[in-house]
Protein backbone atom coordinates (compact mmCIF):
# COMPACT_ATOMS: atom_id res chain seq x y z
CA UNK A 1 -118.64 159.20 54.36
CA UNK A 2 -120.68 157.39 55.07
CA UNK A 3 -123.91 157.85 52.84
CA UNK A 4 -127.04 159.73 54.41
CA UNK A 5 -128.75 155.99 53.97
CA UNK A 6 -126.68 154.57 56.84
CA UNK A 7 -128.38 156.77 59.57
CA UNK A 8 -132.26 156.70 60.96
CA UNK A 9 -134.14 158.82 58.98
CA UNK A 10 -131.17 160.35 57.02
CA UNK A 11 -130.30 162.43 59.89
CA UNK A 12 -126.75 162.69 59.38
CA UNK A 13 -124.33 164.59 61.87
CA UNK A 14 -122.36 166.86 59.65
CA UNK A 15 -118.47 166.10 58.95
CA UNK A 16 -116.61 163.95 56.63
CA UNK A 17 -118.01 165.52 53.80
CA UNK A 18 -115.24 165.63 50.63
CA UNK A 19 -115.59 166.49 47.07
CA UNK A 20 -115.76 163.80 44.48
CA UNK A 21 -115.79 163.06 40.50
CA UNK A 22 -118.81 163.08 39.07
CA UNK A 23 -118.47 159.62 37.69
CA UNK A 24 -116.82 157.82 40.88
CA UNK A 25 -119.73 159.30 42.68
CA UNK A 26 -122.53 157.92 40.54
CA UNK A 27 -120.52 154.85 40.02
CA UNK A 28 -120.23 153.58 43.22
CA UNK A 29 -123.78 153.58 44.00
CA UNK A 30 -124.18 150.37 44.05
CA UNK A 31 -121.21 149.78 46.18
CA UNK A 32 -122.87 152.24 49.23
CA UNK A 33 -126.42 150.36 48.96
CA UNK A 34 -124.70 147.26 49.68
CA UNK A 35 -122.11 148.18 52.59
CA UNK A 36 -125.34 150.30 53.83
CA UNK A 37 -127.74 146.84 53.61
CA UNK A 38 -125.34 144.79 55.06
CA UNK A 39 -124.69 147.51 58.13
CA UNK A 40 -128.81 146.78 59.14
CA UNK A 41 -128.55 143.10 58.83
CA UNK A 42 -128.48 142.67 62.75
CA UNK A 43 -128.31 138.57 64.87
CA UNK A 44 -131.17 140.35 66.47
CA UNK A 45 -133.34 143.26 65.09
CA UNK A 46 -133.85 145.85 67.90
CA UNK A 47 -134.52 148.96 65.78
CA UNK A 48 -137.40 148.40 63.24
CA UNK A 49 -136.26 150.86 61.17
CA UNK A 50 -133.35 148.81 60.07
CA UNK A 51 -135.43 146.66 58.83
CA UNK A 52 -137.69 149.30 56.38
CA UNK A 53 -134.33 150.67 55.37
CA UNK A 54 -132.97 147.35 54.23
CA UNK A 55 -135.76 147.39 51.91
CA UNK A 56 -135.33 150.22 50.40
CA UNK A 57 -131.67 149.44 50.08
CA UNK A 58 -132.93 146.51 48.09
CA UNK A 59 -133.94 148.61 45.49
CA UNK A 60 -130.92 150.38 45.00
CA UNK A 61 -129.24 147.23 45.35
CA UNK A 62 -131.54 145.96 41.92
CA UNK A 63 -130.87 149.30 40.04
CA UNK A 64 -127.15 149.92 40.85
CA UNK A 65 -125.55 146.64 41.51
CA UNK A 66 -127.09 143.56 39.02
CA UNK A 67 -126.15 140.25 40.26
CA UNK A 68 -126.10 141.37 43.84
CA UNK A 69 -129.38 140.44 45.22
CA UNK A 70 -129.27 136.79 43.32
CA UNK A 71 -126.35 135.88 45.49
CA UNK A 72 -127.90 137.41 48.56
CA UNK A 73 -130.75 135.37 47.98
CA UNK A 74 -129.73 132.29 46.50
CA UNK A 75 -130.15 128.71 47.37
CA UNK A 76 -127.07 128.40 49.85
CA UNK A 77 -126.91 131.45 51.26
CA UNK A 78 -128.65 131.13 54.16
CA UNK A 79 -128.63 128.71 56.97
CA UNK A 80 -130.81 128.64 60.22
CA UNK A 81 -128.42 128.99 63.30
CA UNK A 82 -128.96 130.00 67.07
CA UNK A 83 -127.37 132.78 68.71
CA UNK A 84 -126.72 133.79 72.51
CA UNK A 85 -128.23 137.64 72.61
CA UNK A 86 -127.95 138.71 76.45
CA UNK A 87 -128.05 135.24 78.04
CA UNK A 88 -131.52 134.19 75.65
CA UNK A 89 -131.30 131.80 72.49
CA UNK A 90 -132.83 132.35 69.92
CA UNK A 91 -133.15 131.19 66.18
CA UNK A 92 -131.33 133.72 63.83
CA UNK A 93 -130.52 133.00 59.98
CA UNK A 94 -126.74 132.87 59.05
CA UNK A 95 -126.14 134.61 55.70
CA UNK A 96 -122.98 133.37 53.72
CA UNK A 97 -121.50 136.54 51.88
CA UNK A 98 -119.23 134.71 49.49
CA UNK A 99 -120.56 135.78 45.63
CA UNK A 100 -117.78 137.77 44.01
CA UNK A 101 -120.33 140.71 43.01
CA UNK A 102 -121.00 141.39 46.92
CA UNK A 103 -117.53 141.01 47.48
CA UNK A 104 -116.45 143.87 45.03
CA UNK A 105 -119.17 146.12 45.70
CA UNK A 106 -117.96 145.90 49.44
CA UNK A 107 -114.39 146.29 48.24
CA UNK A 108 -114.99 149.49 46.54
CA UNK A 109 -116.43 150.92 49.44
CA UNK A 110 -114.03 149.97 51.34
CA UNK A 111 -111.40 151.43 49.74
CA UNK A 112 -113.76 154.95 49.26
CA UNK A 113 -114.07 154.46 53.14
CA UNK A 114 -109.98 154.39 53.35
CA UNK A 115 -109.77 157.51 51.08
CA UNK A 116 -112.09 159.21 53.07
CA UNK A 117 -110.42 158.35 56.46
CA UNK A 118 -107.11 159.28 54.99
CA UNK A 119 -108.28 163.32 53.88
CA UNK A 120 -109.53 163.51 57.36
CA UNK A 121 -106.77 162.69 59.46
CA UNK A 122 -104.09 164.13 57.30
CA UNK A 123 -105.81 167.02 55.91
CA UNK A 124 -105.56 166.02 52.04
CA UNK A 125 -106.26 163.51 49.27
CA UNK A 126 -104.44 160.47 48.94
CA UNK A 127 -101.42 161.08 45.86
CA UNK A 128 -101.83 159.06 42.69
CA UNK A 129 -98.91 156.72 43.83
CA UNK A 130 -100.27 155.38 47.21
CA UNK A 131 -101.52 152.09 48.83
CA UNK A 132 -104.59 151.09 50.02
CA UNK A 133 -105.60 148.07 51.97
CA UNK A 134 -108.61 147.15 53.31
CA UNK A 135 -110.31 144.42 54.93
CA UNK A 136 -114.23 144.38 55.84
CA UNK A 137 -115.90 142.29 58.57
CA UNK A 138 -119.93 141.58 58.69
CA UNK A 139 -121.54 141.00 62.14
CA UNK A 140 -120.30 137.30 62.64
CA UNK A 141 -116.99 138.01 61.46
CA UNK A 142 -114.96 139.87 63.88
CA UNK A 143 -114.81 138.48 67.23
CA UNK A 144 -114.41 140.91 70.22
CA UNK A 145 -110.97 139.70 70.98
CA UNK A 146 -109.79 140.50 67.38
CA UNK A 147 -111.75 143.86 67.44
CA UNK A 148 -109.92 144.35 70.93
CA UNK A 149 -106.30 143.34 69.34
CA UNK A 150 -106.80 145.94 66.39
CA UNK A 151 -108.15 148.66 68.72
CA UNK A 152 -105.47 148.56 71.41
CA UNK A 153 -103.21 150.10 68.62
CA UNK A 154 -105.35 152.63 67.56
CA UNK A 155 -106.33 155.07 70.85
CA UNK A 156 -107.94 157.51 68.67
CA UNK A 157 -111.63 158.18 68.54
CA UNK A 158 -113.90 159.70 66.01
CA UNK A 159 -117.86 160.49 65.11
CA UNK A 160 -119.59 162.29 63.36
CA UNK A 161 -120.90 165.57 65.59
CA UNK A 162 -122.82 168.69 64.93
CA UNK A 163 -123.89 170.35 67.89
CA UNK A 164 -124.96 167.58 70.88
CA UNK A 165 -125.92 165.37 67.87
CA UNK A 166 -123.61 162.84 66.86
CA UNK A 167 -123.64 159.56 65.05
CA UNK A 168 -122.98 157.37 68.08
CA UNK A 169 -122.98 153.72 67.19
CA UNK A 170 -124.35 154.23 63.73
CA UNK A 171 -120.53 155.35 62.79
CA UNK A 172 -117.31 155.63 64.46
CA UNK A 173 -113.41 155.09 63.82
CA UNK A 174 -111.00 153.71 65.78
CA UNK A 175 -107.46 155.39 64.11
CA UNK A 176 -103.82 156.07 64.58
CA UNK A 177 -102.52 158.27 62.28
CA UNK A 178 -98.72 160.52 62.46
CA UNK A 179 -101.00 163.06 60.38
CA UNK A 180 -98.55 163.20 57.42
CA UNK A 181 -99.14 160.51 55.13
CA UNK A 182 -100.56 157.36 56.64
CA UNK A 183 -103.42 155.80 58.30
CA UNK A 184 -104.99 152.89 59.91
CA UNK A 185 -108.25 152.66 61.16
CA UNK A 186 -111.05 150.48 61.75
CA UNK A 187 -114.39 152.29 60.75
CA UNK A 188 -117.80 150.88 62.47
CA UNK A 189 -120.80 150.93 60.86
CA UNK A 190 -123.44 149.96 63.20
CA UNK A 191 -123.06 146.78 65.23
CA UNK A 192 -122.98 144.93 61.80
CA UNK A 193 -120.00 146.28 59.24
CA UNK A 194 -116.78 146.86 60.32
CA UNK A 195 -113.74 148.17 57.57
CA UNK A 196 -109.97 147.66 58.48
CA UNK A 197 -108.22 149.82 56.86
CA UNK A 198 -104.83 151.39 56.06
CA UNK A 199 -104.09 153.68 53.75
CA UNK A 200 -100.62 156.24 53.01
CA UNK A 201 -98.81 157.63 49.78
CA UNK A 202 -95.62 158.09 52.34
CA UNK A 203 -92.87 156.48 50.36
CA UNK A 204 -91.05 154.81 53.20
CA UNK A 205 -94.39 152.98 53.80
CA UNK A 206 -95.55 152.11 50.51
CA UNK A 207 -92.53 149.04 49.52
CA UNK A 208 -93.09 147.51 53.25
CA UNK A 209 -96.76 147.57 53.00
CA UNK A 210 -96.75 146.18 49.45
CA UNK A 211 -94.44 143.35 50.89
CA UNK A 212 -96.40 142.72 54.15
CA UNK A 213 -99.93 142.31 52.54
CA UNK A 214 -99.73 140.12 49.37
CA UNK A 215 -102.86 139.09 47.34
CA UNK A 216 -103.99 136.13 49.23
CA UNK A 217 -107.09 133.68 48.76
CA UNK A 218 -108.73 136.09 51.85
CA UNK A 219 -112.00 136.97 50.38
CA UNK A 220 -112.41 139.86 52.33
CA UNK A 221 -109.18 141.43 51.88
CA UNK A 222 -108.39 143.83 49.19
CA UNK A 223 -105.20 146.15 47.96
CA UNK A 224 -106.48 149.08 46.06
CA UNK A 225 -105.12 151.10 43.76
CA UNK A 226 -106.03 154.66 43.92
CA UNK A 227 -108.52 155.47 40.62
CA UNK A 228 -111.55 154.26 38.54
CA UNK A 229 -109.68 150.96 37.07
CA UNK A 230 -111.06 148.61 39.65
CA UNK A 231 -114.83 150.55 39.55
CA UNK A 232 -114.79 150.44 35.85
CA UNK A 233 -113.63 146.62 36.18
CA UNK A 234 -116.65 146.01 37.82
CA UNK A 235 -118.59 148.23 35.73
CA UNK A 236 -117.51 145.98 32.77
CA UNK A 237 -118.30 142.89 34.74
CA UNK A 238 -121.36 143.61 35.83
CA UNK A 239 -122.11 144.03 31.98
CA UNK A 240 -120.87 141.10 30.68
CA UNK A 241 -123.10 139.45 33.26
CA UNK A 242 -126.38 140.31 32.33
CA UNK A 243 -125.49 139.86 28.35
């Protein structure tokens, strides 16, 4: 975590590497060319690579998540708009992410990127019996002073590093953590992707947090149980849609 296809050129630092089913792996596919698409979709494209990588993303996005790219590129889903970039305006396209395919593909990696985050600050897999929240953010959706109000509580920092190379601001956490058996985080991808999340199979925390974050009409929020029941869910959706 994440994918190879997040970086320039596939040149991933080493580091956050963790073994995985067979069938989780090839099942999420679709999930990590959609979190990786939507991590190049700059306001403003300053890296031209981003924008050859988004279409090969597109691909995978066609292969290993049907319905996806329909409600990426569908009638209402984008709007012209102006943004400030550095004191210049200038015209930018407003995408609207709200088609419930794009929203569960970007739930499931969410909750692999709150797995993930959990067996590297604690040392282990999340237990069967845990909880998992998560809540992702694309470029327009997190304003600096929420980003600064989650990261005041979290004064860790990670990358990715092997050697002098490290991912910079292609990936890095913000996390507090007691090392035991919880964690919250908030994982950057890019400028453009940003994943809230908290995860612990601590039994003290698990009835508060249950309590605390109820299903809601939030369509970015999710609370995961640990498993393939939501991927094969969507597996079985994504089926029934193209029947």
């Amino acid at each position: 975590m994440p994918p190879r296809g997040f970086f320039k050129n596939r040149d991933r630092p080493s580091g956050w590497e963790f073994a995985c089913c067979d069938r989780c792996n090839k099942g999420s596919r679709g999930a990590d060319a959609v979190a990786q698409f939507m991590a190049n979709m700059e306001p403003v494209t300053r890296e031209n690579w981003k924008i050859e990588a988004a279409a090969k993303q597109l691909e995978a996005i066609k292969d290993f998540a049907p319905g996806v790219i329909e409600e990426i590129f569908g009638r209402n889903s984008w709007r012209n708009t102006r943004i400030n970039s550095r004191g210049i305006i200038l015209p930018a396209k407003l995408l609207t992410v709200d088609g419930p395919m794009t929203r569960k593909n970007l739930d499931i990696f969410s909750a692999k990127a709150a797995m993930a985050t959990f067996h590297r600050f604690t040392g282990r897999p999340l237990k069967v019996d845990s909880f998992i929240f998560t809540e992702w953010y694309l470029n327009a959706g997190l304003s600096s002073e929420a980003y600064n109000s989650i990261v005041r509580i979290m004064p860790g920092l990670n990358r990715l590093e092997q050697g002098k190379k490290n991912s910079g601001e292609q990936f890095f956490v913000r996390y507090n953590t007691n090392e035991k058996d919880i964690v919250a985080a908030l994982l950057s991808f890019h400028v453009s992707l940003h994943i809230s999340v908290i995860a612990t199979d601590g039994a003290e925390f698990i009835g508060p947090l249950k309590e605390l974050f109820q299903p809601d009409n939030h369509p970015t929020r999710a609370v995961t149980r640990l498993g393939l029941e939501g991927l094969e869910q969507l597996q079985a959706e994504v089926k029934s849609s193209l029947v």
